[in-house]
PDB file of N, CA and C in Angstrom:
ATOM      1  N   UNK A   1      16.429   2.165  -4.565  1.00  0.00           N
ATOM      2  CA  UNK A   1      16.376   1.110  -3.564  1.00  0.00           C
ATOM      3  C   UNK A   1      15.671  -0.113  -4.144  1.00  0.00           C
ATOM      4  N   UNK A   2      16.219  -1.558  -3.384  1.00  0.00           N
ATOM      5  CA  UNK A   2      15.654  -2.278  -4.199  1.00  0.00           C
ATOM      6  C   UNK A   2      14.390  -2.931  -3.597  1.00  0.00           C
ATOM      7  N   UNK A   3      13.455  -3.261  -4.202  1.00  0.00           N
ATOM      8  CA  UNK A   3      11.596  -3.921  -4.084  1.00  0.00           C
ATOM      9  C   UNK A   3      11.843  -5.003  -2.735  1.00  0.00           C
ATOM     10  N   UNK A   4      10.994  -5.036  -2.029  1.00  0.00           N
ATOM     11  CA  UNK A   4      11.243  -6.170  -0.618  1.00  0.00           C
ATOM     12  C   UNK A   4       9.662  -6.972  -0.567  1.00  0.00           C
ATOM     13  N   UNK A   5       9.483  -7.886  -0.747  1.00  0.00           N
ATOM     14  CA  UNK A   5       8.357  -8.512  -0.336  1.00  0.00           C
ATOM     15  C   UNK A   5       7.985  -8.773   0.896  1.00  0.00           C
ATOM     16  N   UNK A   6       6.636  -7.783   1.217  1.00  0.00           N
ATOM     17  CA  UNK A   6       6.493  -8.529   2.882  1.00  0.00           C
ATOM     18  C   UNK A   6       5.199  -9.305   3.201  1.00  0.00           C
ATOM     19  N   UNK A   7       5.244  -9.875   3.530  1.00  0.00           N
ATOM     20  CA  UNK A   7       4.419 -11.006   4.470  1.00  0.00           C
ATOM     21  C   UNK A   7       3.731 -10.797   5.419  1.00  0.00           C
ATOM     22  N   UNK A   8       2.427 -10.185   5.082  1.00  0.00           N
ATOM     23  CA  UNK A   8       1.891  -9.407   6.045  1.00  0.00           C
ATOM     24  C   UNK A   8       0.524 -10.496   6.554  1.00  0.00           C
ATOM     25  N   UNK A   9       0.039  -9.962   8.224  1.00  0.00           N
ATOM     26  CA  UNK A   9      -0.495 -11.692   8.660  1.00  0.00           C
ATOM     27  C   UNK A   9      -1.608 -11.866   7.641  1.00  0.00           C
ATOM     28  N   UNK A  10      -2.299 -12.761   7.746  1.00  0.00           N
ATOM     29  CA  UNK A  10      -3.569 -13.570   7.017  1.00  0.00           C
ATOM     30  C   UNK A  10      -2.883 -13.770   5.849  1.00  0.00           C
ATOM     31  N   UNK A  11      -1.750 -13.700   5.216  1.00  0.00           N
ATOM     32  CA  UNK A  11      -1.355 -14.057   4.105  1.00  0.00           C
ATOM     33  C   UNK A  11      -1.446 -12.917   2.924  1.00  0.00           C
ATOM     34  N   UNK A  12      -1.709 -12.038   3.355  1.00  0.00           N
ATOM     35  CA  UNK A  12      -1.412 -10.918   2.255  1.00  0.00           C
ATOM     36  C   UNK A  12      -0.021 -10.406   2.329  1.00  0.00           C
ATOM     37  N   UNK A  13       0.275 -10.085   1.135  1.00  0.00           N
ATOM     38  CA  UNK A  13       1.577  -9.664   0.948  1.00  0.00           C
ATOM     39  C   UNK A  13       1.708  -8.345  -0.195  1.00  0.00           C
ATOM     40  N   UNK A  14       2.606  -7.571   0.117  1.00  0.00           N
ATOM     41  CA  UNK A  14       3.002  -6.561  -1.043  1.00  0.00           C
ATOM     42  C   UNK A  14       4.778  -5.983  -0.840  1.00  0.00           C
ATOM     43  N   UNK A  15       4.504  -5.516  -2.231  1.00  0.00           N
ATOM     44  CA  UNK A  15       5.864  -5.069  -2.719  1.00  0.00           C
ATOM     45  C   UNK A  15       5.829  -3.676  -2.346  1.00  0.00           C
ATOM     46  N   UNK A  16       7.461  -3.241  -1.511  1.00  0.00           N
ATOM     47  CA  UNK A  16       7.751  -1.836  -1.074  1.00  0.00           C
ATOM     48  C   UNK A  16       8.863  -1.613  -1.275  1.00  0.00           C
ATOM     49  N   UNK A  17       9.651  -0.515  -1.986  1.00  0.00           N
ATOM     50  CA  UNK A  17      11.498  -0.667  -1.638  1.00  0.00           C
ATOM     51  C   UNK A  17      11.982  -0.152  -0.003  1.00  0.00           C
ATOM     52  N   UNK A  18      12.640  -0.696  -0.068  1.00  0.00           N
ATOM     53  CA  UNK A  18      13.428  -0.594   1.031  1.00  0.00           C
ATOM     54  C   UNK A  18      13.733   0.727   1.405  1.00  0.00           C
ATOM     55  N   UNK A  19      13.400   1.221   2.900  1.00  0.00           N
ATOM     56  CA  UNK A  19      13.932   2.389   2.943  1.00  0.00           C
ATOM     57  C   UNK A  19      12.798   3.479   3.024  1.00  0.00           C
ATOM     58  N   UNK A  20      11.527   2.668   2.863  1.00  0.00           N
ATOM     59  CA  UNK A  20       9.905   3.499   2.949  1.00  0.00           C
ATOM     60  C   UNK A  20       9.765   3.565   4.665  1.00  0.00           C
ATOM     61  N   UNK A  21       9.302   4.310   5.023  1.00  0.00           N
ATOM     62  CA  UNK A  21       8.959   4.231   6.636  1.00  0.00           C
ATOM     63  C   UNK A  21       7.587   2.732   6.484  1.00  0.00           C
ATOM     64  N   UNK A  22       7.749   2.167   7.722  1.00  0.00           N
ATOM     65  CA  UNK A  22       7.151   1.066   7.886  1.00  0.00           C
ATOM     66  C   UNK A  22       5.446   1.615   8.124  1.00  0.00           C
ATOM     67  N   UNK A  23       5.343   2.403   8.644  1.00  0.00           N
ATOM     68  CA  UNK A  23       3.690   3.139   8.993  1.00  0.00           C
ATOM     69  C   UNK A  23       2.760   3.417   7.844  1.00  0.00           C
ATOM     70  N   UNK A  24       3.838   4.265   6.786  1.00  0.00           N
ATOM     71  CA  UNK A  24       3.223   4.097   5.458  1.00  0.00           C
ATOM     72  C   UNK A  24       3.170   2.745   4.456  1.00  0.00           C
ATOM     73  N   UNK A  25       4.233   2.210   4.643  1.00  0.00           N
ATOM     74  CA  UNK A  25       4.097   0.651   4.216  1.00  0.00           C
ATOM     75  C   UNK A  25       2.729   0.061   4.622  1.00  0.00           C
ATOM     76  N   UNK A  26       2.736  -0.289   5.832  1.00  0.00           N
ATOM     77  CA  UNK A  26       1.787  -1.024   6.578  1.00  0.00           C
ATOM     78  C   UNK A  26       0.164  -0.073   5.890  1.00  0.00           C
ATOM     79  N   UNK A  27       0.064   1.101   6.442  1.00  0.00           N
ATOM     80  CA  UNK A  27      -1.194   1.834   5.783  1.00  0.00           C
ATOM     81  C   UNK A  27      -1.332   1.465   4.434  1.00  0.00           C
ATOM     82  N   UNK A  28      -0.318   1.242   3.259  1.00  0.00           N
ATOM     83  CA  UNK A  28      -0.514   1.385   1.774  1.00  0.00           C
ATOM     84  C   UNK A  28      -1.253  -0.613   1.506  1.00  0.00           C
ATOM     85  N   UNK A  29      -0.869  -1.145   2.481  1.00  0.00           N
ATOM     86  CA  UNK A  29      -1.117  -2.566   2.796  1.00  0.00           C
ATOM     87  C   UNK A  29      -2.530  -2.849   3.580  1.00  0.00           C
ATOM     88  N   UNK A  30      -2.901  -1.718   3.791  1.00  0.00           N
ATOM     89  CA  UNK A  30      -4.401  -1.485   4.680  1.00  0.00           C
ATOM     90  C   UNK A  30      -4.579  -2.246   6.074  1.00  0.00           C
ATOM     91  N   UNK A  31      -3.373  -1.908   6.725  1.00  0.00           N
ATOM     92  CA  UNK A  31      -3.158  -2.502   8.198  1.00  0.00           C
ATOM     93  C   UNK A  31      -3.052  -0.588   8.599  1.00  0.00           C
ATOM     94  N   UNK A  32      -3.573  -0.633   9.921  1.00  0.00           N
ATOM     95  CA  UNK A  32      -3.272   0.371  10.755  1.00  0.00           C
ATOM     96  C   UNK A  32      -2.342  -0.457  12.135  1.00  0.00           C
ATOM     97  N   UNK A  33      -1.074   0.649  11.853  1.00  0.00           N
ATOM     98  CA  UNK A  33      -0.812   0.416  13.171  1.00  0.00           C
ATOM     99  C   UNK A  33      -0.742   1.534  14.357  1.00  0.00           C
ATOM    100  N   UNK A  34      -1.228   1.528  15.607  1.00  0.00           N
ATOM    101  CA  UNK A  34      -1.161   2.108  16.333  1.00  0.00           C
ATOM    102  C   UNK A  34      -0.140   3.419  16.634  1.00  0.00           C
ATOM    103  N   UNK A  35      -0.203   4.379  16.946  1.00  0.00           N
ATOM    104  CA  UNK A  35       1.445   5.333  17.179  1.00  0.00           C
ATOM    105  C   UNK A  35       0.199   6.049  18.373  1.00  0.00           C
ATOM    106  N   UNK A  36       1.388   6.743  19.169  1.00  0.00           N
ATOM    107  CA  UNK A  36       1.472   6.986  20.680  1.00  0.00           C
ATOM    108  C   UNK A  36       1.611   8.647  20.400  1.00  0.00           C
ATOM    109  N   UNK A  37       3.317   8.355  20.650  1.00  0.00           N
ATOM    110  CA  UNK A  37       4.049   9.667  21.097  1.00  0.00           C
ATOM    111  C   UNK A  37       5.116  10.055  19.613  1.00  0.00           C
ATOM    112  N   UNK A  38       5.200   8.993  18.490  1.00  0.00           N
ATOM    113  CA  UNK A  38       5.460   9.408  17.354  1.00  0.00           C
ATOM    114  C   UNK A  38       6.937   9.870  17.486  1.00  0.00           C
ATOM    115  N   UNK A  39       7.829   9.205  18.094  1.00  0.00           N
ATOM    116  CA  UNK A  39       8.968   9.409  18.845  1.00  0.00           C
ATOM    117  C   UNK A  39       9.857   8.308  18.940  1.00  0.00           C
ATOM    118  N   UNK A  40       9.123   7.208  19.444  1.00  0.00           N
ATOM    119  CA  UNK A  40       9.795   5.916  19.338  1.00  0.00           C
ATOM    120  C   UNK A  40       9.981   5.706  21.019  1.00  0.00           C
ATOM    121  N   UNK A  41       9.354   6.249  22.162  1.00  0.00           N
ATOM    122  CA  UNK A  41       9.416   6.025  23.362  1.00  0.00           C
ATOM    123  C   UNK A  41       7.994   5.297  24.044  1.00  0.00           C
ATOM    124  N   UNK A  42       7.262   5.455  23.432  1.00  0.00           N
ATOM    125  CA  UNK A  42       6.180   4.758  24.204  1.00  0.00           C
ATOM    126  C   UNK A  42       5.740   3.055  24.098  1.00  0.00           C
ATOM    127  N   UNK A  43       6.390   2.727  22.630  1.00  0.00           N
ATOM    128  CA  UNK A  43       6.214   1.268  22.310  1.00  0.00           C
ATOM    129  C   UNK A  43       4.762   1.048  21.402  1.00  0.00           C
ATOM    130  N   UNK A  44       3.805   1.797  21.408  1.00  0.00           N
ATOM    131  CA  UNK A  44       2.538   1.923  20.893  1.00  0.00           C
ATOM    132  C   UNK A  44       2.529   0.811  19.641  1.00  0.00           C
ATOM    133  N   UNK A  45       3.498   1.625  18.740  1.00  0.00           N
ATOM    134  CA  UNK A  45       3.795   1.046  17.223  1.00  0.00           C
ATOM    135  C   UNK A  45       4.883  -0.231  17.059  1.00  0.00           C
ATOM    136  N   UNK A  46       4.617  -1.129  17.809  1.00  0.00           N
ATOM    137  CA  UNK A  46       5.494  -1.920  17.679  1.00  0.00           C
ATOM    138  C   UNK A  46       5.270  -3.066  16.732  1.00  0.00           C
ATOM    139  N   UNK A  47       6.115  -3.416  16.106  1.00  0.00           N
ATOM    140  CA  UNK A  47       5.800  -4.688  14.986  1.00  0.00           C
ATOM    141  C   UNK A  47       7.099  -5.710  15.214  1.00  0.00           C
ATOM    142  N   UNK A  48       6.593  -7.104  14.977  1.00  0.00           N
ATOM    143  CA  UNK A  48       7.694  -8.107  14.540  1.00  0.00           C
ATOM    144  C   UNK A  48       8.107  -8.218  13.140  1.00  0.00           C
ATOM    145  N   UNK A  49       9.375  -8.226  12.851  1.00  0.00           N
ATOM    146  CA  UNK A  49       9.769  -8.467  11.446  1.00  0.00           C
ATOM    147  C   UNK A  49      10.947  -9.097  11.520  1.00  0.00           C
ATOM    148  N   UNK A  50      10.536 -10.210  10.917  1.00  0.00           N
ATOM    149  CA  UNK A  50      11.373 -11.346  10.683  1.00  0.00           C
ATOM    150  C   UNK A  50      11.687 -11.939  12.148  1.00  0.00           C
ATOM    151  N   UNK A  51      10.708 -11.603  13.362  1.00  0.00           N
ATOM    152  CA  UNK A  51      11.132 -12.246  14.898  1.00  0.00           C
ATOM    153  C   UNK A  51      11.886 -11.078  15.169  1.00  0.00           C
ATOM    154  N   UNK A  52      12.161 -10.319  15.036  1.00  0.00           N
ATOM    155  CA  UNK A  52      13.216  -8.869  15.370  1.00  0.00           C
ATOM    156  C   UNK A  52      11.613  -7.631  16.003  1.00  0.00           C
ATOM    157  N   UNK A  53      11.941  -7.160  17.385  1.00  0.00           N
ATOM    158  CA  UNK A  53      10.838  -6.177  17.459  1.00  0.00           C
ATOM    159  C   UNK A  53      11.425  -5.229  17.406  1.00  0.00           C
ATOM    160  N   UNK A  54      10.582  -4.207  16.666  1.00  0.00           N
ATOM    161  CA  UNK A  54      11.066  -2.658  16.373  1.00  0.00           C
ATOM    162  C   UNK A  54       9.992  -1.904  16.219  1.00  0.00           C
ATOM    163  N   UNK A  55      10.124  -0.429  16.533  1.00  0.00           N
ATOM    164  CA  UNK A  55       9.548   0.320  16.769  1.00  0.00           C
ATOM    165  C   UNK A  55       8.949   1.137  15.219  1.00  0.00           C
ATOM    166  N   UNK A  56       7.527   1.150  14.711  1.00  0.00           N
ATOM    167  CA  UNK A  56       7.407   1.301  13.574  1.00  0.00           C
ATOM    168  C   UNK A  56       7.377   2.990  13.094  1.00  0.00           C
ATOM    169  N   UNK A  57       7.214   3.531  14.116  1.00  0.00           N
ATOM    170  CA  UNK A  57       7.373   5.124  14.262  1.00  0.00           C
ATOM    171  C   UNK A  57       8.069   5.681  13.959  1.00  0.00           C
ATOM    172  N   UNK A  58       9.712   4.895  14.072  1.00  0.00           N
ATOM    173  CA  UNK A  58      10.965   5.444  13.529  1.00  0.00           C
ATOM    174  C   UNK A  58      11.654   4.535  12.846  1.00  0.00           C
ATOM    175  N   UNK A  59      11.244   3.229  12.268  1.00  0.00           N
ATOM    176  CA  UNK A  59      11.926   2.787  11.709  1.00  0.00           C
ATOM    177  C   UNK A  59      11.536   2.448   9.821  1.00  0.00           C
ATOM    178  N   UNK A  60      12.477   2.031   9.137  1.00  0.00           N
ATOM    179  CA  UNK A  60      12.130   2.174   7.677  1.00  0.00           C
ATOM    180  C   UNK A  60      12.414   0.601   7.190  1.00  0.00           C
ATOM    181  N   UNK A  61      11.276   0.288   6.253  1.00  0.00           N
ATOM    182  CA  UNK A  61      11.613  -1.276   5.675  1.00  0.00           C
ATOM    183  C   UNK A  61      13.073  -1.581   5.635  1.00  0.00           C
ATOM    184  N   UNK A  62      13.524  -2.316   5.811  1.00  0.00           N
ATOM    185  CA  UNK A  62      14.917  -2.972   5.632  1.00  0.00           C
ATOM    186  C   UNK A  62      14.955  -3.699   4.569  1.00  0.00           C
ATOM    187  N   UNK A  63      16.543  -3.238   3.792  1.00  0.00           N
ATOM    188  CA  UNK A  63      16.764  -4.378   2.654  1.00  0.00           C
ATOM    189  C   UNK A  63      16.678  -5.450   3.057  1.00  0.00           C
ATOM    190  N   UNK A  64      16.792  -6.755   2.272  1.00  0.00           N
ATOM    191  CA  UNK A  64      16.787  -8.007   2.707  1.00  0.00           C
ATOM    192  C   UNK A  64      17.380  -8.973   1.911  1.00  0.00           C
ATOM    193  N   UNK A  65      18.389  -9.760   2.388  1.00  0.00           N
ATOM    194  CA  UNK A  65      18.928 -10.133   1.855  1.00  0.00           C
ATOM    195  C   UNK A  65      18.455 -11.556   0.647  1.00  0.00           C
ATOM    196  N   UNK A  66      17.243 -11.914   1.095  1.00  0.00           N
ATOM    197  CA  UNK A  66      16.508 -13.062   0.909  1.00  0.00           C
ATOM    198  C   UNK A  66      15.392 -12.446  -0.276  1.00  0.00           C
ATOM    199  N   UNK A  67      14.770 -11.157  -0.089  1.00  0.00           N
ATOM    200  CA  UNK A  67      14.244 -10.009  -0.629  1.00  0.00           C
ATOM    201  C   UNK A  67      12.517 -10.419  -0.025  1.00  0.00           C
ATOM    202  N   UNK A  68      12.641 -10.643   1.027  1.00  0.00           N
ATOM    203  CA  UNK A  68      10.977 -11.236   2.301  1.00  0.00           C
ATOM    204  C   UNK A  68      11.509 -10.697   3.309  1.00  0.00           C
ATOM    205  N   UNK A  69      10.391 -10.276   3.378  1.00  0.00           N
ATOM    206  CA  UNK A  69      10.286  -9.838   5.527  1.00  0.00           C
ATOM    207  C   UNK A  69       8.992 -10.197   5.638  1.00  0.00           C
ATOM    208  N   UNK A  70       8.821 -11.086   6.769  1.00  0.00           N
ATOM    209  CA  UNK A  70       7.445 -11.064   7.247  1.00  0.00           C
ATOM    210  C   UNK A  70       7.281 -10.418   8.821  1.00  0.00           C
ATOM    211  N   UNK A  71       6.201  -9.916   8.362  1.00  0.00           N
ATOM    212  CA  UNK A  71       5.563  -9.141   9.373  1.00  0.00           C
ATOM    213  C   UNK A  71       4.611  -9.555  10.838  1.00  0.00           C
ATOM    214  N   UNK A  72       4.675  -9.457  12.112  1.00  0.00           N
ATOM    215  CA  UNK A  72       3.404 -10.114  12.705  1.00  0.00           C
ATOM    216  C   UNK A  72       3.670  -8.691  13.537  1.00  0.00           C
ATOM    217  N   UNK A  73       1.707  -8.278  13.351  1.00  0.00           N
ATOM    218  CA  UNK A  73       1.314  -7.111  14.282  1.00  0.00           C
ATOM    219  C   UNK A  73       1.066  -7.267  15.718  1.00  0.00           C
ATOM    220  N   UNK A  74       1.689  -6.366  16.950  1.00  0.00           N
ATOM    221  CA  UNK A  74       1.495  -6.493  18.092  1.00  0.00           C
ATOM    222  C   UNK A  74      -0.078  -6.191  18.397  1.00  0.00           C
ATOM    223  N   UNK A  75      -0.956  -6.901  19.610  1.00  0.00           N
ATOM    224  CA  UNK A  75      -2.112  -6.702  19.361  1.00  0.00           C
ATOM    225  C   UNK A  75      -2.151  -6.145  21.431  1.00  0.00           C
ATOM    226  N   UNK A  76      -2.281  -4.751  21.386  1.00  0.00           N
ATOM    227  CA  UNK A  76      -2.505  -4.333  22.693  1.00  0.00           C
ATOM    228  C   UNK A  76      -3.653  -3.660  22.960  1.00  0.00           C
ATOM    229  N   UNK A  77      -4.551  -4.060  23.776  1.00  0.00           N
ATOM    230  CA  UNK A  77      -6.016  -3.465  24.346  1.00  0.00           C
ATOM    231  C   UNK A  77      -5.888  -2.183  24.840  1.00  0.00           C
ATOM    232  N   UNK A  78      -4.864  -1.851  25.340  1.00  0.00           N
ATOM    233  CA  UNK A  78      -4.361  -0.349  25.579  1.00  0.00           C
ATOM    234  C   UNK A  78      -4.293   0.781  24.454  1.00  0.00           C
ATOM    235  N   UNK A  79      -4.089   0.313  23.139  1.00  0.00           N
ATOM    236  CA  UNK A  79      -3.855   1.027  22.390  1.00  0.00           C
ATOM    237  C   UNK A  79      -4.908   1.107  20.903  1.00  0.00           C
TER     238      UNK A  79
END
């Protein structure tokens, strides 16, 4: 798979191939993100990428055609 640069907030960024689950991405990047029910029903783990929201529990970096994704973390007091 091929290397994706992401754009993670405050301006840090790292290299992942495509196709890594986003939870371990994000952890190897030293962001925690939240998970719930680890299922993809509760919304817990939710992230923006590229303005697209998706669920980070079940979903995996995406190729890119540009080879950037930037990232912005949902910030909920609930979780």
């Amino acid at each position: 798979m091929k290397d994706v640069l992401i754009q993670w907030p405050h301006g840090q960024q790292t290299r992942c191939c495509a196709g890594k689950d986003w939870l371990q991405a994000a952890r190897e990047a030293g962001f925690s993100i939240p998970t719930g029910c680890l299922g993809g029903s509760c919304g817990a783990c939710e992230i923006d990428v590229n303005g697209k929201t998706i669920r980070a529990c079940i979903a995996t970096v995406p190729a890119s055609k540009s080879g950037e994704l930037t990232v912005e973390l949902a910030t909920d007091p609930y979780w």
